[in-house]
Protein backbone atom coordinates (compact mmCIF):
# COMPACT_ATOMS: atom_id res chain seq x y z
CA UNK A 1 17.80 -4.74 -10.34
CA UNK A 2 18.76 -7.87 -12.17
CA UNK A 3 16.02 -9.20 -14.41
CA UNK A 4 15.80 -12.31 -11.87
CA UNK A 5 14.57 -10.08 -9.16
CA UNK A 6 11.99 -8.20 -11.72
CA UNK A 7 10.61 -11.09 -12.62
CA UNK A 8 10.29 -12.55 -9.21
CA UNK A 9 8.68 -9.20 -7.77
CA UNK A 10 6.33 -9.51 -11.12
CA UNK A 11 5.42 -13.00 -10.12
CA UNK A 12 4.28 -11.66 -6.70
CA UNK A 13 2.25 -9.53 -7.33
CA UNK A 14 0.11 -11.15 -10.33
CA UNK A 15 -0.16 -13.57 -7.50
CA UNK A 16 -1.75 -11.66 -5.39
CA UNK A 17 -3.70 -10.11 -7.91
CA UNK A 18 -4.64 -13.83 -8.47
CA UNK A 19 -6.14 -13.82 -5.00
CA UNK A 20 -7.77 -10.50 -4.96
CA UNK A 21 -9.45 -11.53 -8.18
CA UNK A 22 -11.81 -13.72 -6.60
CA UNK A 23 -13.34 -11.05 -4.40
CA UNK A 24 -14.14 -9.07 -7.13
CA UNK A 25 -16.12 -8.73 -10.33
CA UNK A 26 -13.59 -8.49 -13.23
CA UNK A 27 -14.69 -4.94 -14.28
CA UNK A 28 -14.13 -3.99 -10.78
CA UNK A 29 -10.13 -5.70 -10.63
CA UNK A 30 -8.22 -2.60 -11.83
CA UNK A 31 -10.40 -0.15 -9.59
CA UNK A 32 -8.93 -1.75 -6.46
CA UNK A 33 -5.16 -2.99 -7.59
CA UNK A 34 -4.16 0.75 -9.05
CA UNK A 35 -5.34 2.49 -5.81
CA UNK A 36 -3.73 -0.17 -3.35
CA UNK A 37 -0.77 -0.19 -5.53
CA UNK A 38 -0.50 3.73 -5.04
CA UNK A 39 -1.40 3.54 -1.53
CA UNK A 40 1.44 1.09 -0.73
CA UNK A 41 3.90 3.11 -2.69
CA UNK A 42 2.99 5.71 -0.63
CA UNK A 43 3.37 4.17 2.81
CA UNK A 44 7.06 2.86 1.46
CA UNK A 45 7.95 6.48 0.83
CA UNK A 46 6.72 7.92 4.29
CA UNK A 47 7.51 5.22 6.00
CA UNK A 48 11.48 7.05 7.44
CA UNK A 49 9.23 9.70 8.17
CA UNK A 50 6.35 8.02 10.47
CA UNK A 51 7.48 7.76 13.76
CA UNK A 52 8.45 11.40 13.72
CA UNK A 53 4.73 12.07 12.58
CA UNK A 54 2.95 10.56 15.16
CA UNK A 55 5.45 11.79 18.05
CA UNK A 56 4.53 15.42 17.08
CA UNK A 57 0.64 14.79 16.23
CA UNK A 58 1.28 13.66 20.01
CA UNK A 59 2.21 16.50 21.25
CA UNK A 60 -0.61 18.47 19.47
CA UNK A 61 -3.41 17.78 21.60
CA UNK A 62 -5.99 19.25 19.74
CA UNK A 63 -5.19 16.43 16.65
CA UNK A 64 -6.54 13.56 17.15
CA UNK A 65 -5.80 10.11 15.19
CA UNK A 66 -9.55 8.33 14.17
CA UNK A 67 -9.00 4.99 13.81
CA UNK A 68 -12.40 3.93 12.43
């Protein structure tokens, strides 16, 4: 990663963080970026993996997805 692309991808996100910061009181900030920062990383790292997921939670009647 050149240090172009580090900074650019650094730049992002304290932009977002910019927007998120609004919504929030400022001891509450880090309590919500750390666990959607995790939660993203995750989704990146099972994302080759979803589609085989759901097409055998499909076939497993008995599992059921809750959507909320």
């Amino acid at each position: 990663m050149t240090d172009f692309n580090f900074k650019e991808k650094a730049n992002l996100i304290w932009a977002i963080a910019d927007l998120l910061r609004g919504n929030f009181k400022r001891s509450d900030y880090g309590k919500v970026i750390l666990p959607m920062t995790v939660l993203h990383r995750l989704d990146c790292v099972l994302a080759p993996r979803k589609q085989k997921v759901l097409d055998y939670l499909s076939k497993n009647e008995e599992w059921t997805i809750d959507n909320g």
